[in-house]
N, C-alpha and C. Protein backbone atom coordinates (compact mmCIF):
# COMPACT_ATOMS: atom_id res chain seq x y z
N UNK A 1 -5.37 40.66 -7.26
CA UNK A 1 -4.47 39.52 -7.32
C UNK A 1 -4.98 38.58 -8.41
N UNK A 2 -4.01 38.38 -9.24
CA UNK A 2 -4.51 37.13 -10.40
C UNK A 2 -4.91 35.72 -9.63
N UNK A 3 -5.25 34.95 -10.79
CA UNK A 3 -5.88 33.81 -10.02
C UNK A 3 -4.36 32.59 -9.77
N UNK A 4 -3.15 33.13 -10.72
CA UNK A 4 -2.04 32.77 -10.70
C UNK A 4 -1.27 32.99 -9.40
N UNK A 5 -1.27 34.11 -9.04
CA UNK A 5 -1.09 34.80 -8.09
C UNK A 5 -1.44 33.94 -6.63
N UNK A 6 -2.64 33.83 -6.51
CA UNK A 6 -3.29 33.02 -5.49
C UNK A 6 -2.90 31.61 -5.63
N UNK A 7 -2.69 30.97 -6.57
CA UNK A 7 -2.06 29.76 -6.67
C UNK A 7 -1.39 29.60 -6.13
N UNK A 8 -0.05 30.32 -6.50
CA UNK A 8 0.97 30.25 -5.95
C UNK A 8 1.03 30.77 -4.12
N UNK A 9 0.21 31.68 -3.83
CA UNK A 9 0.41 31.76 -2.79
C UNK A 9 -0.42 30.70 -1.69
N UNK A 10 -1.52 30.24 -2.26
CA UNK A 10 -2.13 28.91 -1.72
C UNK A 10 -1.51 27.59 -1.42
N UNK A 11 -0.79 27.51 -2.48
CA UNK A 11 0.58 26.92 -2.50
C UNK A 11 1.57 26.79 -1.18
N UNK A 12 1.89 27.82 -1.67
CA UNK A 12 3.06 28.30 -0.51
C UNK A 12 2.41 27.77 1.12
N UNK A 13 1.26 28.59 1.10
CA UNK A 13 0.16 28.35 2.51
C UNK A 13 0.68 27.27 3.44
N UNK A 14 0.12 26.06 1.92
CA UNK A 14 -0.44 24.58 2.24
C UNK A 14 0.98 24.15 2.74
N UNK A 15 2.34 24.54 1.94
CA UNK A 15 3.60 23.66 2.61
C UNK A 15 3.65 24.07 3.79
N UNK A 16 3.10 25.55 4.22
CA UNK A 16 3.78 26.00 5.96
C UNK A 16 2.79 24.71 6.63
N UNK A 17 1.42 24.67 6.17
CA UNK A 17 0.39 24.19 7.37
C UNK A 17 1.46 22.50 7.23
N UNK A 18 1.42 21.56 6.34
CA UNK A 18 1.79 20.53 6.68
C UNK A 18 3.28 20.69 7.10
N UNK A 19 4.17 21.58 7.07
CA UNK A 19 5.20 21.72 8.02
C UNK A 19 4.80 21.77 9.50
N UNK A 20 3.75 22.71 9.80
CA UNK A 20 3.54 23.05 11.47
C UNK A 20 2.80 21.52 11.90
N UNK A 21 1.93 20.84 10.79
CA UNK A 21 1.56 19.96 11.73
C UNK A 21 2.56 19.01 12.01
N UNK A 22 3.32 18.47 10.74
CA UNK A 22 4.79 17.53 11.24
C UNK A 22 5.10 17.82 12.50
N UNK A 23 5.57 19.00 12.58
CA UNK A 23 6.59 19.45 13.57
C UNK A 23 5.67 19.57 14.92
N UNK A 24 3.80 19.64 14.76
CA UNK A 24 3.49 19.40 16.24
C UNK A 24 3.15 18.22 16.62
N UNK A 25 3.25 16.80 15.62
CA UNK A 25 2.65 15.71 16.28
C UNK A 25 1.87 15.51 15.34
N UNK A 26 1.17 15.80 14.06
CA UNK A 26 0.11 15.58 13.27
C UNK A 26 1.06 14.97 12.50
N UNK A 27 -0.22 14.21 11.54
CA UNK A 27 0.54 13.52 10.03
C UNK A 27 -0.36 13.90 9.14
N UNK A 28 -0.21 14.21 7.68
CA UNK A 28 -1.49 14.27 6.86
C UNK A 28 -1.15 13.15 5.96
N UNK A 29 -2.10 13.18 4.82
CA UNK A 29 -2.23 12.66 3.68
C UNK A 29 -2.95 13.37 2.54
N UNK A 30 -2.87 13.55 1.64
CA UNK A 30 -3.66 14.16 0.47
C UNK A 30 -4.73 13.34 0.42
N UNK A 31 -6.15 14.18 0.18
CA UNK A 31 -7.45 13.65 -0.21
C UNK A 31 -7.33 14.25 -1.65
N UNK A 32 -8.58 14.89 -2.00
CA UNK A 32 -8.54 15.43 -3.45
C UNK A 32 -8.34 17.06 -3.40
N UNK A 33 -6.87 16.99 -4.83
CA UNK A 33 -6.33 18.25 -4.69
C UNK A 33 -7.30 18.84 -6.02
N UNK A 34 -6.76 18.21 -6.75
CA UNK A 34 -7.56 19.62 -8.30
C UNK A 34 -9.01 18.70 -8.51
N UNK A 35 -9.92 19.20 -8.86
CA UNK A 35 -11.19 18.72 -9.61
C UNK A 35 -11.33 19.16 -11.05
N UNK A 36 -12.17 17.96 -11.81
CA UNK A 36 -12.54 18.70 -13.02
C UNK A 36 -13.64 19.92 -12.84
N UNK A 37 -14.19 20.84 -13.67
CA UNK A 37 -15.37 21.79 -13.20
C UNK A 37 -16.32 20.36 -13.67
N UNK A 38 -16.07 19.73 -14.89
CA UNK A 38 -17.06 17.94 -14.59
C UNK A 38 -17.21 17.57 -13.11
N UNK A 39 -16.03 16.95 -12.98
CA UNK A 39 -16.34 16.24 -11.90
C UNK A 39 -16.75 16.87 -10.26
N UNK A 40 -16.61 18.47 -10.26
CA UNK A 40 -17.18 19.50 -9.07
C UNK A 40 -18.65 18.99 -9.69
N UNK A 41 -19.16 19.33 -10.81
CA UNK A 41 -21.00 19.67 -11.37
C UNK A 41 -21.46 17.88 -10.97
N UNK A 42 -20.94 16.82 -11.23
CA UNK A 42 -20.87 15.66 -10.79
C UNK A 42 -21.26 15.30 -9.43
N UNK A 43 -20.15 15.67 -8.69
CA UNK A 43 -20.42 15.48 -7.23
C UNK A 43 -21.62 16.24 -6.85
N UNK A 44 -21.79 17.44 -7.16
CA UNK A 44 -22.93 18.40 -6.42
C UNK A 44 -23.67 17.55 -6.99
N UNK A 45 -24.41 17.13 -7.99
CA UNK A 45 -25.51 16.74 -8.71
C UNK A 45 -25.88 15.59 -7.93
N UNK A 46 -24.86 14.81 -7.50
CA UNK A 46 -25.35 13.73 -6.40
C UNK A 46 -25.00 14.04 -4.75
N UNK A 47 -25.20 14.87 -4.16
CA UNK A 47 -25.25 15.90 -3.35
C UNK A 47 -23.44 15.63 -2.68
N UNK A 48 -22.90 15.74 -2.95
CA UNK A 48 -21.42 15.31 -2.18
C UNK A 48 -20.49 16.62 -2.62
N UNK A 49 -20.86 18.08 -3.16
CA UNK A 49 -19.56 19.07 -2.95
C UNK A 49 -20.66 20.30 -3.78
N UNK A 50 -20.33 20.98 -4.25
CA UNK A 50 -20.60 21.58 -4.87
C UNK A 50 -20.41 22.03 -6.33
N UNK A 51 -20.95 22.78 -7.27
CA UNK A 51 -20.54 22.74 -8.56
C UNK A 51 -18.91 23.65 -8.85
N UNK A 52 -19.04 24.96 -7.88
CA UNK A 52 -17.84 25.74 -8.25
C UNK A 52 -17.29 25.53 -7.14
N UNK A 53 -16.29 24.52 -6.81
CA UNK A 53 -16.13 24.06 -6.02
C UNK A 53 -14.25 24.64 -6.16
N UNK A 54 -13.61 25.17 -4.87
CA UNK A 54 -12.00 25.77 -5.39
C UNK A 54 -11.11 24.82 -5.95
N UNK A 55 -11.89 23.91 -5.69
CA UNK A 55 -10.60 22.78 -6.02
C UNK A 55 -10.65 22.75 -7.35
N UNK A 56 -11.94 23.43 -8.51
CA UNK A 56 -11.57 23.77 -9.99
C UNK A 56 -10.36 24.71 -10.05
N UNK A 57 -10.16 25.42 -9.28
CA UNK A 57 -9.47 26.55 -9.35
C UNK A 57 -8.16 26.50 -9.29
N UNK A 58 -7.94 25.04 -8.51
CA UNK A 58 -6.53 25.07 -8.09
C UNK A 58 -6.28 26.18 -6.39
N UNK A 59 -7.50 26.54 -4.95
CA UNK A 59 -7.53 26.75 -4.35
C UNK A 59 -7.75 26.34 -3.35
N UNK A 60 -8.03 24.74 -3.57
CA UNK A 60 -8.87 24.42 -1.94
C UNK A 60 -7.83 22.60 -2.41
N UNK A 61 -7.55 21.71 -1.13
CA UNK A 61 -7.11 20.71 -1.06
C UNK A 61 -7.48 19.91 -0.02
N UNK A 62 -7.95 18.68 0.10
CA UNK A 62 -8.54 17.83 1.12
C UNK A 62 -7.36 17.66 1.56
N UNK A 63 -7.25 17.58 3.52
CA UNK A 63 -6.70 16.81 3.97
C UNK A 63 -6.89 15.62 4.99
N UNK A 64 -5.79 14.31 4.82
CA UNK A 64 -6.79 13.81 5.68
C UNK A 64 -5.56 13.64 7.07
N UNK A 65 -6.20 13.68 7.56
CA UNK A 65 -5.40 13.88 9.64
C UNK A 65 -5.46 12.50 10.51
N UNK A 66 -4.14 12.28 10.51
CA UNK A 66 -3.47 11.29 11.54
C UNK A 66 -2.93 11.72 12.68
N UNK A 67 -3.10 11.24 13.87
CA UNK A 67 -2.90 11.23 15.01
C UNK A 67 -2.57 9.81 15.84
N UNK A 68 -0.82 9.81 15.71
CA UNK A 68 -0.26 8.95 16.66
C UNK A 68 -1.22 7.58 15.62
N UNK A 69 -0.98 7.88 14.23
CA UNK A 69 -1.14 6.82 13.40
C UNK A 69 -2.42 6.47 13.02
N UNK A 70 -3.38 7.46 13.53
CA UNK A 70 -4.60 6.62 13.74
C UNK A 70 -5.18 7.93 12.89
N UNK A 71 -6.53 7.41 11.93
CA UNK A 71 -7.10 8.42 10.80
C UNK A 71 -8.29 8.91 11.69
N UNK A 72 -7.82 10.11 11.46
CA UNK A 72 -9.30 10.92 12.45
C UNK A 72 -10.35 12.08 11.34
N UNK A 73 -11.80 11.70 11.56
CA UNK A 73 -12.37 12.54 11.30
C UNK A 73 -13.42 13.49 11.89
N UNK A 74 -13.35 13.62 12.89
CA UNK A 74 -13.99 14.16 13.58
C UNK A 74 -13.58 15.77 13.45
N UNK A 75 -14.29 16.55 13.52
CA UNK A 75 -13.91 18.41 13.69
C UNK A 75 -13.22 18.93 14.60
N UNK A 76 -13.14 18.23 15.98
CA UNK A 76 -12.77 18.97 17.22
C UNK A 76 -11.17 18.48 16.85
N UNK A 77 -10.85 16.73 15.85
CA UNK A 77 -9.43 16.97 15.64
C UNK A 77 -8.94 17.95 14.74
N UNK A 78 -9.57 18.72 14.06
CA UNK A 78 -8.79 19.26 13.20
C UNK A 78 -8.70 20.96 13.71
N UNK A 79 -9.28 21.13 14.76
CA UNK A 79 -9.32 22.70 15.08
C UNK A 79 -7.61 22.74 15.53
N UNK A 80 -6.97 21.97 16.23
CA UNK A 80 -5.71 22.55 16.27
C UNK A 80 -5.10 23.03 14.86
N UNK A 81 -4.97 22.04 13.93
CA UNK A 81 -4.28 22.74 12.43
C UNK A 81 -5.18 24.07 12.05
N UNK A 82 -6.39 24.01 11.84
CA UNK A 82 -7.42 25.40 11.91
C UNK A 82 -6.87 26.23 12.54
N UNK A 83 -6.64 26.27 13.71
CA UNK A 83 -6.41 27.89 14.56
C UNK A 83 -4.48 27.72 14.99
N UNK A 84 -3.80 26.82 14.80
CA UNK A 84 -2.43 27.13 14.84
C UNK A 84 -1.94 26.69 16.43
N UNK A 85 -3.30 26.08 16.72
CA UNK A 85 -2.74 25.52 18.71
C UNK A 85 -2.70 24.66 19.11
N UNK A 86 -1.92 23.54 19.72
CA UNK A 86 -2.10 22.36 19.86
C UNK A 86 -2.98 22.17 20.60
N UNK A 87 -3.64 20.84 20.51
CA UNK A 87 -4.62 20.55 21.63
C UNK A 87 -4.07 19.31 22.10
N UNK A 88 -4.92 18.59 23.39
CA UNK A 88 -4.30 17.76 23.95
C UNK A 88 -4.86 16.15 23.22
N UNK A 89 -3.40 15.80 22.60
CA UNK A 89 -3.71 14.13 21.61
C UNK A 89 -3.73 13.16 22.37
């Protein structure tokens, strides 16, 4: 698969996931979608991501997760969008 290829289908991915969460009760927001390969070697260098980081690639996208309005970061909120199951909000 080209790296075009995966774009586009990463792409595609990301609209189903923020469709399923709309539609179960989640809200997102965009964190950071593309990186420079600068600004990936940047962040790692001051320990905050790594150097080849997907988001050079155009493969990987931060999201950030609302619940009933409220910004959550904790892990146990985000396993429902992770595995596709609601949990109890």
């Amino acid at each position: 698969m080209t790296l075009g290829e995966k774009q586009r289908l990463f792409t595609q991915l990301v609209g189903q996931l923020i469709t399923w969460s709309y539609a179960n009760g989640y809200e997102l927001t965009f964190g950071d979608a593309y990186r420079t390969p600068e600004a990936a070697a940047a962040n790692a260098a001051a320990g905050k991501g790594i150097a080849r980081s997907l988001h050079t690639l155009r493969l990987a996208v931060d999201l950030n997760l609302f619940i009933h309005g409220e910004y959550r970061t904790r892990t146990e909120d985000y396993r429902a969008i992770v595995t596709g199951k609601q949990i109890g909000r």
